[in-house]
PDB file of N, CA and C in Angstrom:
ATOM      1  N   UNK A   1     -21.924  -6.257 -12.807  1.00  0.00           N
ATOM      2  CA  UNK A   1     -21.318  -5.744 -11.574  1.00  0.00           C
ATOM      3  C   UNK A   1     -21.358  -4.217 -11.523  1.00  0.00           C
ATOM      4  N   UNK A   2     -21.312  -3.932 -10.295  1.00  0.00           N
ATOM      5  CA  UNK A   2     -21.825  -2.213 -10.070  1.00  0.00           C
ATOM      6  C   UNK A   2     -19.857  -1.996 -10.500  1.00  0.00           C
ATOM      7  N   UNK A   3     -19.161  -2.269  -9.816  1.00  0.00           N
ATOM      8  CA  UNK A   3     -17.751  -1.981 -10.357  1.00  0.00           C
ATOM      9  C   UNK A   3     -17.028  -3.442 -10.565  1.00  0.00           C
ATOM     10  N   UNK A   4     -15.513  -2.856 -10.864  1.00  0.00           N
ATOM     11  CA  UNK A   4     -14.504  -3.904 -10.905  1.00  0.00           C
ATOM     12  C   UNK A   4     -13.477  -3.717 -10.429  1.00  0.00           C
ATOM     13  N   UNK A   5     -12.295  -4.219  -9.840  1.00  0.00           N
ATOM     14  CA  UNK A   5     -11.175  -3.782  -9.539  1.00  0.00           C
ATOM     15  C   UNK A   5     -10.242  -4.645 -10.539  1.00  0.00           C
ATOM     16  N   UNK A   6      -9.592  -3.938 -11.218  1.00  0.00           N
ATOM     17  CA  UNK A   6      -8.564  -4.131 -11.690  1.00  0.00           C
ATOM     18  C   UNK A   6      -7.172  -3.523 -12.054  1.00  0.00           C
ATOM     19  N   UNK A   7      -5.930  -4.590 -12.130  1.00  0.00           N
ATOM     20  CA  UNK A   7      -4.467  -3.732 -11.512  1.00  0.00           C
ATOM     21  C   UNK A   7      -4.307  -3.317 -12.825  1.00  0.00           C
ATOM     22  N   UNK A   8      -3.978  -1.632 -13.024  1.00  0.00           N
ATOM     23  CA  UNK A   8      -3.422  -0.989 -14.064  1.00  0.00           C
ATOM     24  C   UNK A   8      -1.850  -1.263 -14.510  1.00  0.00           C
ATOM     25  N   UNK A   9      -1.157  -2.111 -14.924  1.00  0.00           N
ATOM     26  CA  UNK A   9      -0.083  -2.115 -15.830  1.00  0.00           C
ATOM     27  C   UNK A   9       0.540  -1.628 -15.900  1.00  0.00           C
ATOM     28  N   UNK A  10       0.032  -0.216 -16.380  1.00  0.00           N
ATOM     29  CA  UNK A  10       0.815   0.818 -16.563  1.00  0.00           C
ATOM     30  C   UNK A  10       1.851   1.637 -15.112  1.00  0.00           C
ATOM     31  N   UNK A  11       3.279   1.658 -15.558  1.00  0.00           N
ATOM     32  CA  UNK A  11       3.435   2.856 -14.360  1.00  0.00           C
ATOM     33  C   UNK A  11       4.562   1.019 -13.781  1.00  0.00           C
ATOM     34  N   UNK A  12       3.720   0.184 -13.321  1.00  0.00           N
ATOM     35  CA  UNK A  12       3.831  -0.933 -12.478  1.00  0.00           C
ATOM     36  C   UNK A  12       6.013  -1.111 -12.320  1.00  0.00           C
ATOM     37  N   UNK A  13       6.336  -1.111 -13.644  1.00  0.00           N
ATOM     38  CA  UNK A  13       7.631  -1.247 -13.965  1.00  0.00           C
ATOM     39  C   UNK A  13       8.624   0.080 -13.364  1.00  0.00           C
ATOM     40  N   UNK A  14       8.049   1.221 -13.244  1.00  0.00           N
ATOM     41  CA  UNK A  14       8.639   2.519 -13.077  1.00  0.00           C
ATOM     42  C   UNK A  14       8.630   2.579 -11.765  1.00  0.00           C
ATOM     43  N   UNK A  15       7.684   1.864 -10.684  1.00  0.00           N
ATOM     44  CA  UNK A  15       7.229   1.743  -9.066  1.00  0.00           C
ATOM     45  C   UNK A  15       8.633   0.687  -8.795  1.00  0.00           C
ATOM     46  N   UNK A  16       8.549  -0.374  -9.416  1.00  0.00           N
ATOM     47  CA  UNK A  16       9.377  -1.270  -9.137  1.00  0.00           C
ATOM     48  C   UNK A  16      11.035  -0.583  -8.689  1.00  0.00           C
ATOM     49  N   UNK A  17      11.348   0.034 -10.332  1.00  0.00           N
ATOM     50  CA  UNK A  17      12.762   0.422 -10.321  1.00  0.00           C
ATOM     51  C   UNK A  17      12.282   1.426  -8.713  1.00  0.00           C
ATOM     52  N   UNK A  18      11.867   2.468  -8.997  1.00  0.00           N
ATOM     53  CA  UNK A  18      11.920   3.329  -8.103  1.00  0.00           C
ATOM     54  C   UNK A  18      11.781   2.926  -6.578  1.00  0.00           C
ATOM     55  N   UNK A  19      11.337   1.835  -6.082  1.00  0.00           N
ATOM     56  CA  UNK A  19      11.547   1.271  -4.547  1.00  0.00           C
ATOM     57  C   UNK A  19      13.014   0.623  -4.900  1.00  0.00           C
ATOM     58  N   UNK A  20      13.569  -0.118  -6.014  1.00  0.00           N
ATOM     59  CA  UNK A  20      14.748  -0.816  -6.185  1.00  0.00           C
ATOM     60  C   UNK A  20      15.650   0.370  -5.618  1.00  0.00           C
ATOM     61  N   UNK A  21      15.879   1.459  -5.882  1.00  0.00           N
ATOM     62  CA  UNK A  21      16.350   2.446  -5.601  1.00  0.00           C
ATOM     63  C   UNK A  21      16.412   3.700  -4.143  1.00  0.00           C
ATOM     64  N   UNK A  22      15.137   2.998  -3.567  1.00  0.00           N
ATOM     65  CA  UNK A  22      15.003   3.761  -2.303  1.00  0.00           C
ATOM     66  C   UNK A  22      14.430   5.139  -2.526  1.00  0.00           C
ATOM     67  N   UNK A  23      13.368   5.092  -3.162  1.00  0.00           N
ATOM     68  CA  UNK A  23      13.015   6.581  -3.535  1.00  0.00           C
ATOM     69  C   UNK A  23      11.526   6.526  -3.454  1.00  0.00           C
ATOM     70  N   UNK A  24      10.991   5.605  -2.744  1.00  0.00           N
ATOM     71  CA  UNK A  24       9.581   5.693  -2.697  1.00  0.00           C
ATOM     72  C   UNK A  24       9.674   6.005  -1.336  1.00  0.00           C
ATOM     73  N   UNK A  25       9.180   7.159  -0.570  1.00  0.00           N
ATOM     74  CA  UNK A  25       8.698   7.242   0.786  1.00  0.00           C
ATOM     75  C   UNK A  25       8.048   6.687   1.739  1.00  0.00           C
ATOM     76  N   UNK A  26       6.396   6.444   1.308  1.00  0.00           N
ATOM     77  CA  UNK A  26       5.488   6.135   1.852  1.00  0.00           C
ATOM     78  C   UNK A  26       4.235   5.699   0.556  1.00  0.00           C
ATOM     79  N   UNK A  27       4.004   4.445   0.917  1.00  0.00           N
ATOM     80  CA  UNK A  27       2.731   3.765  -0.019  1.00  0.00           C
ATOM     81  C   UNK A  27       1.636   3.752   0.716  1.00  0.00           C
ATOM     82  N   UNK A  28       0.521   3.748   0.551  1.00  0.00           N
ATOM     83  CA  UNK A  28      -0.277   4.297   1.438  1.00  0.00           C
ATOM     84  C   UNK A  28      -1.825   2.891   0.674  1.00  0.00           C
ATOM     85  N   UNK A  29      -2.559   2.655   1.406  1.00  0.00           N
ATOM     86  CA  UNK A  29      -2.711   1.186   1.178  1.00  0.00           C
ATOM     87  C   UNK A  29      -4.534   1.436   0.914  1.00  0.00           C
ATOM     88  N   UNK A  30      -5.619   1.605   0.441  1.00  0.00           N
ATOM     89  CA  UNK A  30      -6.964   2.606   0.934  1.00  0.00           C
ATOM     90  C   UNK A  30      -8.348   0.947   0.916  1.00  0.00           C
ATOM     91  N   UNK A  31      -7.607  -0.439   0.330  1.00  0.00           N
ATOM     92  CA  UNK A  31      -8.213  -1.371   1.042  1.00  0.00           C
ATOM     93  C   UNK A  31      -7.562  -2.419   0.576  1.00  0.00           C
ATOM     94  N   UNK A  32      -7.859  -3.581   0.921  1.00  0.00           N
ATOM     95  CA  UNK A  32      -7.389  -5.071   1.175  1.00  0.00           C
ATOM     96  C   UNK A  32      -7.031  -5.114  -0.868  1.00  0.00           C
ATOM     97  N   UNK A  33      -7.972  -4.912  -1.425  1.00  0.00           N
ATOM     98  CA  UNK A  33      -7.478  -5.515  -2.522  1.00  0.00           C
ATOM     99  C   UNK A  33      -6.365  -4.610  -3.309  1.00  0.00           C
ATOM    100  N   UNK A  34      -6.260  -2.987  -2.777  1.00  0.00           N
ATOM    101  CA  UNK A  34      -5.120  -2.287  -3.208  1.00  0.00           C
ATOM    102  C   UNK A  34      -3.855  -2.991  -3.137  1.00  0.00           C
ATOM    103  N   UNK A  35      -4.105  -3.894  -1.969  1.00  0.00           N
ATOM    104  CA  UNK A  35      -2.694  -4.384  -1.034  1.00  0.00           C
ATOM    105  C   UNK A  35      -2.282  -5.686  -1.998  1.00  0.00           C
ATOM    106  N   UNK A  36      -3.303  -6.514  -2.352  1.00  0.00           N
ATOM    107  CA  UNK A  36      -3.024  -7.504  -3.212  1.00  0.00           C
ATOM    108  C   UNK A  36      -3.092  -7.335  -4.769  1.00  0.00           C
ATOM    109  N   UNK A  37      -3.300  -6.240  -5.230  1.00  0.00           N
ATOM    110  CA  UNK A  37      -3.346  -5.607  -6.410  1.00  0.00           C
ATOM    111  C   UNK A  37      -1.675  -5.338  -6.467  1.00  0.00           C
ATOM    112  N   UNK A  38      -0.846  -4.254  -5.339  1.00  0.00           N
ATOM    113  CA  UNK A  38       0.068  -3.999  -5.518  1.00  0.00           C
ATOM    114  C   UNK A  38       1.496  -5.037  -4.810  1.00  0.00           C
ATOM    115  N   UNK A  39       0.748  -5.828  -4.479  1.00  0.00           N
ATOM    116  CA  UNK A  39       1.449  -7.291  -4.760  1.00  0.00           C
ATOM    117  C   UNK A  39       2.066  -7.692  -5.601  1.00  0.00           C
ATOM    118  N   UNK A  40       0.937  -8.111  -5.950  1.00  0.00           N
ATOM    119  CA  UNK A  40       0.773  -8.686  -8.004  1.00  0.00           C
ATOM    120  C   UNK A  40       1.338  -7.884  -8.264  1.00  0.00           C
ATOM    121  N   UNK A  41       1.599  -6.526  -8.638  1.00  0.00           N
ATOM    122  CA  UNK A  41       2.239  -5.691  -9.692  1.00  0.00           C
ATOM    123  C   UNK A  41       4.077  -5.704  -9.421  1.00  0.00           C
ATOM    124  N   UNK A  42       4.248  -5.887  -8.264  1.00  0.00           N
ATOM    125  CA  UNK A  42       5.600  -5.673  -7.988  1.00  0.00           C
ATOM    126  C   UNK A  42       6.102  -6.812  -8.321  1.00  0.00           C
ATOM    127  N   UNK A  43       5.726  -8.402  -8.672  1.00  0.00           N
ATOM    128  CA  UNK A  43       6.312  -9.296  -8.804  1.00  0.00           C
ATOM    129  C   UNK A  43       7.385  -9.744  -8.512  1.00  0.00           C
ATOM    130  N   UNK A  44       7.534  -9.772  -6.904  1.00  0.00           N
ATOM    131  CA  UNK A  44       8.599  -9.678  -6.508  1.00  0.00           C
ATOM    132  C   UNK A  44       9.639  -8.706  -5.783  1.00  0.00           C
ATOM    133  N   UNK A  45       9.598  -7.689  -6.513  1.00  0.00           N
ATOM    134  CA  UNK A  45      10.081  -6.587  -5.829  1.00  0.00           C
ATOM    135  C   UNK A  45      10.108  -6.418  -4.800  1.00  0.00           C
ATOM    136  N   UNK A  46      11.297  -6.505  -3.666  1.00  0.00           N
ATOM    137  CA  UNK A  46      11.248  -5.973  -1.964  1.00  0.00           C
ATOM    138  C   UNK A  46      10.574  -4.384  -1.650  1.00  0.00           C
ATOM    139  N   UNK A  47      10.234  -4.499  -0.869  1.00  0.00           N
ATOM    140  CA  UNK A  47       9.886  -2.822  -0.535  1.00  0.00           C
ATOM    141  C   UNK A  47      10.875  -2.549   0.738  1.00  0.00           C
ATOM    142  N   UNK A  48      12.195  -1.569   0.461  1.00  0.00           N
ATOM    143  CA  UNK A  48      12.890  -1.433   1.298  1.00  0.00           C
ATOM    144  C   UNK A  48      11.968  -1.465   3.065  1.00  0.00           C
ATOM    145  N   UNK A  49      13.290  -1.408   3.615  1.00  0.00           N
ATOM    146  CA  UNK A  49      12.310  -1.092   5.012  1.00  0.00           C
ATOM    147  C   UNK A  49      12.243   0.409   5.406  1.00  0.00           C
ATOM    148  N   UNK A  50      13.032   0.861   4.831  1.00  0.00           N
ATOM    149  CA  UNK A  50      12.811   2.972   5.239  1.00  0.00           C
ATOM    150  C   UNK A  50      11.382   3.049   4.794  1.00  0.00           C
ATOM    151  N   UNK A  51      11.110   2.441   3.591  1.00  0.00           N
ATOM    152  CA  UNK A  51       9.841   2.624   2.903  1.00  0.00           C
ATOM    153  C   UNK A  51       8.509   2.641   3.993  1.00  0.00           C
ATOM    154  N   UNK A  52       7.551   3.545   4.198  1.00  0.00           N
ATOM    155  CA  UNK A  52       6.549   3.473   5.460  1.00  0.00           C
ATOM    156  C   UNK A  52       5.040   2.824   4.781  1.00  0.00           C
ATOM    157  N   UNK A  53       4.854   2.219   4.852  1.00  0.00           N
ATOM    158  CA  UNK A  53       3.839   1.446   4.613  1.00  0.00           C
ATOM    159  C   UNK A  53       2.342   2.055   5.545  1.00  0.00           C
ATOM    160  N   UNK A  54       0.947   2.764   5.203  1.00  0.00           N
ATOM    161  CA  UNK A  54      -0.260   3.231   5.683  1.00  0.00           C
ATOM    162  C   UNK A  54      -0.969   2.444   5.377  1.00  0.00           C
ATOM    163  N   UNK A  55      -2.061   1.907   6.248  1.00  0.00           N
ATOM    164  CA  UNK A  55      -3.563   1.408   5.881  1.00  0.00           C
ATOM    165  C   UNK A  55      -4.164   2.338   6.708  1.00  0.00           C
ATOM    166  N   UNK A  56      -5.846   2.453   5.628  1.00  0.00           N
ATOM    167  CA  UNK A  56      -6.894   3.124   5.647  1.00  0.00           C
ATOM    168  C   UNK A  56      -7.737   2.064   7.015  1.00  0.00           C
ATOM    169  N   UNK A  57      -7.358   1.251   7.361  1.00  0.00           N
ATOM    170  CA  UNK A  57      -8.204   0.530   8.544  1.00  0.00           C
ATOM    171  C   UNK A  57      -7.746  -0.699   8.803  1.00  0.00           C
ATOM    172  N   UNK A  58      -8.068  -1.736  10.082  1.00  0.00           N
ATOM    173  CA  UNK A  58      -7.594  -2.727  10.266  1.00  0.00           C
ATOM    174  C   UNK A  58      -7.950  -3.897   9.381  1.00  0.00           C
ATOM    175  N   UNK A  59      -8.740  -3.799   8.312  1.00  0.00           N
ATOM    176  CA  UNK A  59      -9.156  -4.859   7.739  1.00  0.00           C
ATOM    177  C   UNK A  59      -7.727  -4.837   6.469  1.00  0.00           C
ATOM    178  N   UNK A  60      -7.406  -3.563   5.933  1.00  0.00           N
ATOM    179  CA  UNK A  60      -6.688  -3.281   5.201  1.00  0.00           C
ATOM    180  C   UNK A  60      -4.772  -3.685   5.989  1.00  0.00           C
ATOM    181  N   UNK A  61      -5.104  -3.446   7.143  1.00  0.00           N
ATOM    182  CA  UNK A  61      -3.862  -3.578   7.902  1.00  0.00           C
ATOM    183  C   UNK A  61      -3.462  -4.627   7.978  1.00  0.00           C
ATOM    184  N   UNK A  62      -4.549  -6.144   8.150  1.00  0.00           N
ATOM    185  CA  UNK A  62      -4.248  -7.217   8.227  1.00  0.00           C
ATOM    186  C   UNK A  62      -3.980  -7.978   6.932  1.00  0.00           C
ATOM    187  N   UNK A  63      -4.270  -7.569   5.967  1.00  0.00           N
ATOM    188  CA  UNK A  63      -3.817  -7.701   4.579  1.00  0.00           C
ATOM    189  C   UNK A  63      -2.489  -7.319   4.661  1.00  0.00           C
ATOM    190  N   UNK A  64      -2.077  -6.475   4.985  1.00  0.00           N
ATOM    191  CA  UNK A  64      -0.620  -5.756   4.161  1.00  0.00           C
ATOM    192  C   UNK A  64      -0.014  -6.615   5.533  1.00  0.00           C
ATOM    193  N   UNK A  65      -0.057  -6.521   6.757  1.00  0.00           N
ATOM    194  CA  UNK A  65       0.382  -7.833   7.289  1.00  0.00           C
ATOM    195  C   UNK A  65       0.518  -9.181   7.114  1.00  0.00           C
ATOM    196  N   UNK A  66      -0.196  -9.323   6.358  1.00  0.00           N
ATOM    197  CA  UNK A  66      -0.488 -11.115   5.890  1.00  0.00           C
ATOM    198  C   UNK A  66       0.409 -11.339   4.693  1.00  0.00           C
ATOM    199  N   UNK A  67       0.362 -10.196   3.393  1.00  0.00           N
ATOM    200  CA  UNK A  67       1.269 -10.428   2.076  1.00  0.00           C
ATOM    201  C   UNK A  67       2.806  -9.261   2.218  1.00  0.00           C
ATOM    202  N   UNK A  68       2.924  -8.163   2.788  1.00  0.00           N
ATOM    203  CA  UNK A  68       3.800  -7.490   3.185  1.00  0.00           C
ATOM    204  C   UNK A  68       4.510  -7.398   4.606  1.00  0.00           C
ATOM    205  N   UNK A  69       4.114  -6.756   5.405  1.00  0.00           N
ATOM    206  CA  UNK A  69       4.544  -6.466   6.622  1.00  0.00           C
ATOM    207  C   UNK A  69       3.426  -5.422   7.651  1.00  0.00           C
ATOM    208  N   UNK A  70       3.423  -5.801   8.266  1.00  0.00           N
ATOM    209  CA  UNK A  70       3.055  -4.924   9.238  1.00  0.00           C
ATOM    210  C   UNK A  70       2.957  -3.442   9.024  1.00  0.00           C
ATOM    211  N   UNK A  71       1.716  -2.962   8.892  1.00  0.00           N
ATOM    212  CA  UNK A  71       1.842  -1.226   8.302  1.00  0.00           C
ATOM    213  C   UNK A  71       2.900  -0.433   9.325  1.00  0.00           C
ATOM    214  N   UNK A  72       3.437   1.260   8.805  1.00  0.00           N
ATOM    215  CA  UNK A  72       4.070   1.953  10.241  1.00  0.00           C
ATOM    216  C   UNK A  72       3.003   2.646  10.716  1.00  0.00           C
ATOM    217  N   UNK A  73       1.637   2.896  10.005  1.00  0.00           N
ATOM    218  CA  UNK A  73       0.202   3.256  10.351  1.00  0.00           C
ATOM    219  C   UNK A  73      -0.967   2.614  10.080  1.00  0.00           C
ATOM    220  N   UNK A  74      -1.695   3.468  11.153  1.00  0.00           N
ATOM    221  CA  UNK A  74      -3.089   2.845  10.415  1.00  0.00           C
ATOM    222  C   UNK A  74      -4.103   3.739  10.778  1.00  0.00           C
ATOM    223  N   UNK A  75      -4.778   3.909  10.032  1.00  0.00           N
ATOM    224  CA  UNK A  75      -5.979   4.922  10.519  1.00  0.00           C
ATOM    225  C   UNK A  75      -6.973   4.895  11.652  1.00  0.00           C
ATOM    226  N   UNK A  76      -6.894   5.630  12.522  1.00  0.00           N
ATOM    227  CA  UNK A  76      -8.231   4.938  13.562  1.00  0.00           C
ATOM    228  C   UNK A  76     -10.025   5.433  12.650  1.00  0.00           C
ATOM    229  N   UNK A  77     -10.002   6.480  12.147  1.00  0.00           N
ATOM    230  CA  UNK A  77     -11.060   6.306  11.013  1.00  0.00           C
ATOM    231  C   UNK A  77     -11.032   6.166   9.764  1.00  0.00           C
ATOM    232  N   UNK A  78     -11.772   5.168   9.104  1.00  0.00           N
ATOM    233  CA  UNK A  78     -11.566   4.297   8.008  1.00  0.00           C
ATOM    234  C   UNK A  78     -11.855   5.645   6.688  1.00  0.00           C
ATOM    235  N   UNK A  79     -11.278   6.339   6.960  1.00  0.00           N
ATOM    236  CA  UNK A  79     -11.551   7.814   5.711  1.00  0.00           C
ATOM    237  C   UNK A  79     -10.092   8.319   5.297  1.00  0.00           C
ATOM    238  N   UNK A  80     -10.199   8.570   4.191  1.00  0.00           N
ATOM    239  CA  UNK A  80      -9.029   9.779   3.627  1.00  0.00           C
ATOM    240  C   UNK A  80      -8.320  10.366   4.705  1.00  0.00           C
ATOM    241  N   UNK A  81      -9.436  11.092   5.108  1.00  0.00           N
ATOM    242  CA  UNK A  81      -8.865  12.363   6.007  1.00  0.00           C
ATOM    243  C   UNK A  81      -8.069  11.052   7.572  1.00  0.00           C
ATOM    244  N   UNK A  82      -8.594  10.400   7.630  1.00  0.00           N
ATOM    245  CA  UNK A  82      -8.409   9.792   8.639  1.00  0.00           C
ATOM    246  C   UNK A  82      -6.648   8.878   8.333  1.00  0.00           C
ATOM    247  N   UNK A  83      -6.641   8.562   7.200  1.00  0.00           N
ATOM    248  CA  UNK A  83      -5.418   8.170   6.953  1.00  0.00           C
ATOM    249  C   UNK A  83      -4.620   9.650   6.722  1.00  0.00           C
ATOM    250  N   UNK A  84      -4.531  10.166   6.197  1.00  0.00           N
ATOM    251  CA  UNK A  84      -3.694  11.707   6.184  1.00  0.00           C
ATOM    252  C   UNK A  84      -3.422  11.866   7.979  1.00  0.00           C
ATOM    253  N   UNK A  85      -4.505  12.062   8.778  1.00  0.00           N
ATOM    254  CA  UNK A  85      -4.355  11.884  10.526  1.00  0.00           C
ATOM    255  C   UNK A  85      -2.983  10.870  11.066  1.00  0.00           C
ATOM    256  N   UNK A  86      -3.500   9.698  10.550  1.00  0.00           N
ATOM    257  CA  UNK A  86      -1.996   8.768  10.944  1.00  0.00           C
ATOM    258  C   UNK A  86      -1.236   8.651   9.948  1.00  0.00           C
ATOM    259  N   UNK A  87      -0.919   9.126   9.177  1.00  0.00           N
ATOM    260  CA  UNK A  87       0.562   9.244   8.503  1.00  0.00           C
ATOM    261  C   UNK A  87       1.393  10.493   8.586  1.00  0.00           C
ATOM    262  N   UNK A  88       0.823  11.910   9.270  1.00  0.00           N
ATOM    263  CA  UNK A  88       0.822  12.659   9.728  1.00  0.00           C
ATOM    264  C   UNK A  88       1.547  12.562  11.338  1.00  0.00           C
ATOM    265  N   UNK A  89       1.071  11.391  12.117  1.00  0.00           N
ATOM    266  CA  UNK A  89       1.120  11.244  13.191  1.00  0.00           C
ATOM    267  C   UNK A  89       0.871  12.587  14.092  1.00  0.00           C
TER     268      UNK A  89
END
């Protein structure tokens, strides 16, 4: 395979407490399998609702809709800069 995606471990437990707590701002989502990667890692974990949820495009949007919620953005171009644009508003 040219790559792989796989969820890093590390950190995963420290994300958890820290949304348990209301101290994560904004997660920001850059494709479909980020969204189900950071699924899996939270095991459970709610993501408050202050918390603002970004996707990098609608393919990514309908993911975090399907296993989370409905993004509070979404990029109209599928780029970096383009997500920085709508989370920016």
């Amino acid at each position: 395979p040219l790559y792989r995606t796989e969820i890093a471990a590390d950190g995963a437990e420290e994300i958890r407490a820290l949304l348990e707590k209301g101290e994560i701002d904004i997660i920001t989502f850059t494709s479909s399998s980020t969204v189900k990667n950071f699924v899996e890692a939270l095991n459970g974990t709610p993501i408050p609702p202050e918390t603002r949820l970004a996707a990098i495009g609608p393919v990514t949007a309908a993911t975090c809709r399907e296993l989370l919620r409905a993004p509070d953005c979404t990029a109209n171009a599928s780029t970096l800069d383009g997500l920085i644009e709508a989370i920016l508003g």
